[in-house]
PDB file of N, CA and C in Angstrom:
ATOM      1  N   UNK A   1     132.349   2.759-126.867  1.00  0.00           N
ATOM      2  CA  UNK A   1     132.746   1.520-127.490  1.00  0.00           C
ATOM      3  C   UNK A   1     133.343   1.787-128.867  1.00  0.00           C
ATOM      4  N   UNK A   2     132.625   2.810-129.385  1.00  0.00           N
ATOM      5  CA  UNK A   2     132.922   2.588-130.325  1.00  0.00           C
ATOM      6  C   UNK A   2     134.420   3.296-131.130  1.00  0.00           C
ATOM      7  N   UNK A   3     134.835   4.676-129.802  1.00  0.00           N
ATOM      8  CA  UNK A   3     136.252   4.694-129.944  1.00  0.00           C
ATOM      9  C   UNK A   3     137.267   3.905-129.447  1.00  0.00           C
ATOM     10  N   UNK A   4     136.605   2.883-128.876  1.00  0.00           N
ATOM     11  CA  UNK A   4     137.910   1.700-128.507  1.00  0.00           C
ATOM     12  C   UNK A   4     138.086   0.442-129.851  1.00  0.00           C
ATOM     13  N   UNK A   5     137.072   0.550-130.198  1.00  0.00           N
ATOM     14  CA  UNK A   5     137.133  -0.338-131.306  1.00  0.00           C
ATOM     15  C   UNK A   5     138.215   0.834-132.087  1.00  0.00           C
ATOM     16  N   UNK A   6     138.251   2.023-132.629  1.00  0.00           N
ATOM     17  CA  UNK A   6     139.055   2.800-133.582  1.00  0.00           C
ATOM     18  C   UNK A   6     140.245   2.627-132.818  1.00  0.00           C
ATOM     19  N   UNK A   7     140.480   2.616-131.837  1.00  0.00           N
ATOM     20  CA  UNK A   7     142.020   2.917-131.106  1.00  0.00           C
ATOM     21  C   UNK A   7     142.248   1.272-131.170  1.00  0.00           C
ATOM     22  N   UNK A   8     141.686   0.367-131.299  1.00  0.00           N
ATOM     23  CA  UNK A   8     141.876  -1.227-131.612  1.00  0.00           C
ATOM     24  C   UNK A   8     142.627  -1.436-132.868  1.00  0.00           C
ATOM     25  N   UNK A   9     141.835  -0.388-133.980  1.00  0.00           N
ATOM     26  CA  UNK A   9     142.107  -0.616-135.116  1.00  0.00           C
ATOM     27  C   UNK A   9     143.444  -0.204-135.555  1.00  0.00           C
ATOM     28  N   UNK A  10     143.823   0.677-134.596  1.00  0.00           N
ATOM     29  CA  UNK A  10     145.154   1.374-135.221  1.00  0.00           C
ATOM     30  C   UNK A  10     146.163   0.913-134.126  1.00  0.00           C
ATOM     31  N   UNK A  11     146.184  -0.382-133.336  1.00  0.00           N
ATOM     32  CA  UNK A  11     147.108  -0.796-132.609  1.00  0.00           C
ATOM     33  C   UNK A  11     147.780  -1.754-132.674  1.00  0.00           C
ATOM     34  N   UNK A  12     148.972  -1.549-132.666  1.00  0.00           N
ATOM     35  CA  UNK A  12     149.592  -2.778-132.527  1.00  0.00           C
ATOM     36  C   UNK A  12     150.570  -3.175-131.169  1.00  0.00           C
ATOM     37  N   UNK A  13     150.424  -3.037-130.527  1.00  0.00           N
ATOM     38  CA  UNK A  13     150.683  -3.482-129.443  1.00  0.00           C
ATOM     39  C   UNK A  13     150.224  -4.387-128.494  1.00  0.00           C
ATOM     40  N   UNK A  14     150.543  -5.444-128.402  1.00  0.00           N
ATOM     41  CA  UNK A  14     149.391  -6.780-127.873  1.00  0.00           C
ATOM     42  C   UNK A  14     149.114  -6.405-126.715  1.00  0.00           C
ATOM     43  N   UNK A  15     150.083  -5.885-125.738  1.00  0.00           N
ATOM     44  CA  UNK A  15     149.437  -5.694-124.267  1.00  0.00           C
ATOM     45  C   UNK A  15     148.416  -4.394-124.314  1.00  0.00           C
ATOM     46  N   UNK A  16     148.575  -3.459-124.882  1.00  0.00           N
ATOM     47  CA  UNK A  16     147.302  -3.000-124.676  1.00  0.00           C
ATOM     48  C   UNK A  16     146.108  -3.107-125.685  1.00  0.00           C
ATOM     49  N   UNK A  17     146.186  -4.213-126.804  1.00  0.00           N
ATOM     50  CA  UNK A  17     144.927  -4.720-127.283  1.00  0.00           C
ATOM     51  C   UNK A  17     144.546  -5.788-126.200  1.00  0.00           C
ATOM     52  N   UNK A  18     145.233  -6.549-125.408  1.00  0.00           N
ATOM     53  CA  UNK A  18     144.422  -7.257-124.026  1.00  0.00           C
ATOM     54  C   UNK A  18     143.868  -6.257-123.505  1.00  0.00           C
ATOM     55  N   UNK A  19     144.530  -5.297-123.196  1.00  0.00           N
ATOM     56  CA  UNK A  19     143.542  -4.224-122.065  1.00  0.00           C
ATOM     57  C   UNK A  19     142.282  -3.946-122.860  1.00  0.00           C
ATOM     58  N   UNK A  20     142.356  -3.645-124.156  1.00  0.00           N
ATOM     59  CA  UNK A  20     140.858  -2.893-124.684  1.00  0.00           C
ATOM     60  C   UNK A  20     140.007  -4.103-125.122  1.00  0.00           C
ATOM     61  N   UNK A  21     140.592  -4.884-125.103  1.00  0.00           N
ATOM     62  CA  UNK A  21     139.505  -6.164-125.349  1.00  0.00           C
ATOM     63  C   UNK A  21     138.615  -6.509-123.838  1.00  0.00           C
ATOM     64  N   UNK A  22     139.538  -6.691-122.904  1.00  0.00           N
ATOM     65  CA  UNK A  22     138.897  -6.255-121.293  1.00  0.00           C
ATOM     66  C   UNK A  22     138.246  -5.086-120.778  1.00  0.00           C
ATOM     67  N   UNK A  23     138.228  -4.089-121.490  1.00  0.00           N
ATOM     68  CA  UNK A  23     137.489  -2.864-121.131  1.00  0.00           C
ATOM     69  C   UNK A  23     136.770  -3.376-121.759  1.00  0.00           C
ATOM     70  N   UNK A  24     136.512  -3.478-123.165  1.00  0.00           N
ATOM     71  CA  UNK A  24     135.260  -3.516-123.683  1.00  0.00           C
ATOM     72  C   UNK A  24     134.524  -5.071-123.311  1.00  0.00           C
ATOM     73  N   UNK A  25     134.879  -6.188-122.386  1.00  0.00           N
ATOM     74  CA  UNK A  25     134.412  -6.782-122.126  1.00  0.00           C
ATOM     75  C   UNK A  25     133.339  -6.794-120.864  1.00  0.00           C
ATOM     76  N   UNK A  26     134.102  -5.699-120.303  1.00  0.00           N
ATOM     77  CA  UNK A  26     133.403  -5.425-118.809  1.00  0.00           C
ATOM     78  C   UNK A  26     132.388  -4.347-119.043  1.00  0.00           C
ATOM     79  N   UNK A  27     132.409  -3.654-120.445  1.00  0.00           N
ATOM     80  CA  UNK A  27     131.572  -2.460-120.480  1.00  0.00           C
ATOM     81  C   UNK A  27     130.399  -3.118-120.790  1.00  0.00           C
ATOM     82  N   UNK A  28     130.612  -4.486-121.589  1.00  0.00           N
ATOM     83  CA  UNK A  28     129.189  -5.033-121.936  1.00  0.00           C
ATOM     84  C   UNK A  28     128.935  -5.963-120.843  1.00  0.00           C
ATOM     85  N   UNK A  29     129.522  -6.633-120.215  1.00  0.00           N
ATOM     86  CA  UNK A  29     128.842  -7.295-118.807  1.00  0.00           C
ATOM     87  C   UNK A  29     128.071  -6.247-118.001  1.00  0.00           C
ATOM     88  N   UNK A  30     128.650  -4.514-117.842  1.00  0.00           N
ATOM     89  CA  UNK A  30     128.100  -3.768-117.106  1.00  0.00           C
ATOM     90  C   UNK A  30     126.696  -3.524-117.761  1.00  0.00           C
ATOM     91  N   UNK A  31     126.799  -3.594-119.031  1.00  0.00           N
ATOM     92  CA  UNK A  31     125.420  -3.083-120.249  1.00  0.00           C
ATOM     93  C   UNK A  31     124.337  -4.138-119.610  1.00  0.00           C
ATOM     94  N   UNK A  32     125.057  -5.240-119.657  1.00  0.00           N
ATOM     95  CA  UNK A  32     123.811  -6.507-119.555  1.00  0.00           C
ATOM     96  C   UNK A  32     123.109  -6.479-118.197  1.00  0.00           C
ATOM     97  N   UNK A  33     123.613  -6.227-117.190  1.00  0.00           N
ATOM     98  CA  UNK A  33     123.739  -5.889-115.385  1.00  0.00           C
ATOM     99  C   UNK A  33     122.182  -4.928-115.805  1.00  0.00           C
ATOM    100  N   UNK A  34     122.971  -4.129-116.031  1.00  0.00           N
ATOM    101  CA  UNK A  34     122.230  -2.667-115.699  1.00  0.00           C
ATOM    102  C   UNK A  34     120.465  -3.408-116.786  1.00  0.00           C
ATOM    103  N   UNK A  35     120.152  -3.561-117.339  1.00  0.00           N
ATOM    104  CA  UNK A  35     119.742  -4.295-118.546  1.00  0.00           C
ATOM    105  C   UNK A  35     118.485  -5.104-117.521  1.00  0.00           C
ATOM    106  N   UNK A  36     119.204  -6.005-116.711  1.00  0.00           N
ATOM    107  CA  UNK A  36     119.079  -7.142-116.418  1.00  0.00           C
ATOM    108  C   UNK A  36     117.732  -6.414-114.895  1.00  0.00           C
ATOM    109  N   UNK A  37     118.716  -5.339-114.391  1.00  0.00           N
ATOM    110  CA  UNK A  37     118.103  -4.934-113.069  1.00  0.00           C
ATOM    111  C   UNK A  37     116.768  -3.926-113.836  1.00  0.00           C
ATOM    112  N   UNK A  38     117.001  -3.458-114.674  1.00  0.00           N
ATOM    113  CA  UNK A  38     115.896  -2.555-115.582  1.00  0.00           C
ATOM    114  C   UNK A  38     115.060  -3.396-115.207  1.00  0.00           C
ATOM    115  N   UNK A  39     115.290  -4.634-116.088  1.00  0.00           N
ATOM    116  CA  UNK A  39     113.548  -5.230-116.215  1.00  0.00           C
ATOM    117  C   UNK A  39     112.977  -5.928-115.022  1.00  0.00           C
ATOM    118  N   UNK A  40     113.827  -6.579-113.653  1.00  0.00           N
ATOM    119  CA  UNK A  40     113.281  -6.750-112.571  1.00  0.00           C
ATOM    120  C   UNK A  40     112.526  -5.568-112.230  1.00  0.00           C
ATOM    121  N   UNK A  41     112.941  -4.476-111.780  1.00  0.00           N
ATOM    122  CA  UNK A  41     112.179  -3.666-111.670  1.00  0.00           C
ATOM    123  C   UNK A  41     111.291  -3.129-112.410  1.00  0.00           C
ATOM    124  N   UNK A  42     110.822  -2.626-113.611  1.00  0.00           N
ATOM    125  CA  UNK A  42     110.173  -2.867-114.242  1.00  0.00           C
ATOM    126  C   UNK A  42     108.878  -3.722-113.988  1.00  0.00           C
ATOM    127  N   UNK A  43     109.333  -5.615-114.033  1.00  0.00           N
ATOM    128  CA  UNK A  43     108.224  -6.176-113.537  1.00  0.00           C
ATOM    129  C   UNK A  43     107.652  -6.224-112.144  1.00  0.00           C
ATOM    130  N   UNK A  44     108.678  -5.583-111.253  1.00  0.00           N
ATOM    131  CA  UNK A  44     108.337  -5.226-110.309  1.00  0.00           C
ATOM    132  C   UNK A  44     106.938  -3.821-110.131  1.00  0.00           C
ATOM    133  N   UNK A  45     107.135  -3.057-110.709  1.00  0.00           N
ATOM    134  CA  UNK A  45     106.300  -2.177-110.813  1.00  0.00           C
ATOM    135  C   UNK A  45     104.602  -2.235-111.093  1.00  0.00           C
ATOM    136  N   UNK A  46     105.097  -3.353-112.400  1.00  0.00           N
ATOM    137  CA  UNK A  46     104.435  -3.626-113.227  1.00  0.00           C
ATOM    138  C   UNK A  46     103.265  -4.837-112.203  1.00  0.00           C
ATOM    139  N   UNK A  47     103.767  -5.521-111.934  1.00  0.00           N
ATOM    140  CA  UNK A  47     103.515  -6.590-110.605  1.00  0.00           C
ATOM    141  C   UNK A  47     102.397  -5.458-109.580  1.00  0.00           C
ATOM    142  N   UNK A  48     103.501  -4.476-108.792  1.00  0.00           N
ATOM    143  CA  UNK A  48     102.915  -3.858-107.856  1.00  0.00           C
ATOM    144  C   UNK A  48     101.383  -2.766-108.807  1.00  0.00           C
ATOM    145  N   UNK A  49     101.522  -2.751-110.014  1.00  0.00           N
ATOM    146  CA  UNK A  49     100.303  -1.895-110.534  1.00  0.00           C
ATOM    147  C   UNK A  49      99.224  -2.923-110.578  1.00  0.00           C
ATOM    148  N   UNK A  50      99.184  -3.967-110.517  1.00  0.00           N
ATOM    149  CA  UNK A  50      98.103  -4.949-111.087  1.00  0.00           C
ATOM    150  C   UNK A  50      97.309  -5.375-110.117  1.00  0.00           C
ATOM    151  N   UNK A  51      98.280  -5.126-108.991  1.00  0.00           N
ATOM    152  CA  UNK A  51      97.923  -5.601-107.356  1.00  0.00           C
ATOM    153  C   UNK A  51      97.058  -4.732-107.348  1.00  0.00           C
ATOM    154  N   UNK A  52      97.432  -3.236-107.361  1.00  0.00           N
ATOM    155  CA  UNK A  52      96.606  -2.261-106.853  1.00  0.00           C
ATOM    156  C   UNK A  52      95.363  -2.241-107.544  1.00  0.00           C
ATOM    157  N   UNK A  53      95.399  -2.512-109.088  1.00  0.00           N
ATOM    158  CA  UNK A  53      94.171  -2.006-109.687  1.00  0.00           C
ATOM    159  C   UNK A  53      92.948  -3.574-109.558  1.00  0.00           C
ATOM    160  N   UNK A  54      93.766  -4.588-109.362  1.00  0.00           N
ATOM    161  CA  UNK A  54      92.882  -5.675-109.891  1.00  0.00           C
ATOM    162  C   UNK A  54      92.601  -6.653-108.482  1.00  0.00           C
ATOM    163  N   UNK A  55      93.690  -5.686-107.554  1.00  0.00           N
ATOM    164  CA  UNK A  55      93.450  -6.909-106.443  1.00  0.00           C
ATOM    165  C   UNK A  55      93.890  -8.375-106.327  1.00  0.00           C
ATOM    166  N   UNK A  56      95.336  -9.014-107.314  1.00  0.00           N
ATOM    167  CA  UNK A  56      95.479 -10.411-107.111  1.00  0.00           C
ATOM    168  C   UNK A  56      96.933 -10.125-107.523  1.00  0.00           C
ATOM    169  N   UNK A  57      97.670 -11.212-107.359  1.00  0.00           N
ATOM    170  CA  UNK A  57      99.059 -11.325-107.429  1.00  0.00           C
ATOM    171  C   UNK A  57      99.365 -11.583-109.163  1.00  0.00           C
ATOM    172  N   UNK A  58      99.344 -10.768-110.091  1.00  0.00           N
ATOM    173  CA  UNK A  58      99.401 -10.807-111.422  1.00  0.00           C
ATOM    174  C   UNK A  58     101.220 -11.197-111.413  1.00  0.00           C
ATOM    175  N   UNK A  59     101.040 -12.334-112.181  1.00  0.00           N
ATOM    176  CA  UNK A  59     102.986 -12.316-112.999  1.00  0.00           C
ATOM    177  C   UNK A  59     103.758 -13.130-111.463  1.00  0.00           C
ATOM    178  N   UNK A  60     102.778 -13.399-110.389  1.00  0.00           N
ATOM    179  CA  UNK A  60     103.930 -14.081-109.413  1.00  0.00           C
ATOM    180  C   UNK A  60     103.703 -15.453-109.506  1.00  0.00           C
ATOM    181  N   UNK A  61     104.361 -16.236-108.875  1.00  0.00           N
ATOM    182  CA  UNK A  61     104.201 -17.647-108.946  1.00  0.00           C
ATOM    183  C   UNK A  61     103.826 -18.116-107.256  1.00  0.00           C
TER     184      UNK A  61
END
């Protein structure tokens, strides 16, 4: 990211400041994704440890 922001800084060319504004838009939708599936799983784990040790459905509804 943070060499697209420097190659931002020194551009002037509008069509490819659209492109790096779209790369770096999709790099952080991908950040948030990846982010997002971490912590399902995570509470997934976390879920399946509580089962095992305590015997009840901890964190489900």
């Amino acid at each position: 990211m943070e060499a697209a922001f420097r190659e931002i800084d020194g551009c002037e060319d509008i069509e490819k400041l659209r492109t790096l504004t779209k790369q770096i838009i999709t790099a952080q939708e991908n950040e948030k994704a990846f982010a997002r599936e971490a912590m399902q799983q995570i509470r997934k784990e976390m879920e399946a440890s509580a089962q095992q040790r305590f015997g009840f459905n901890w964190g489900q509804k």
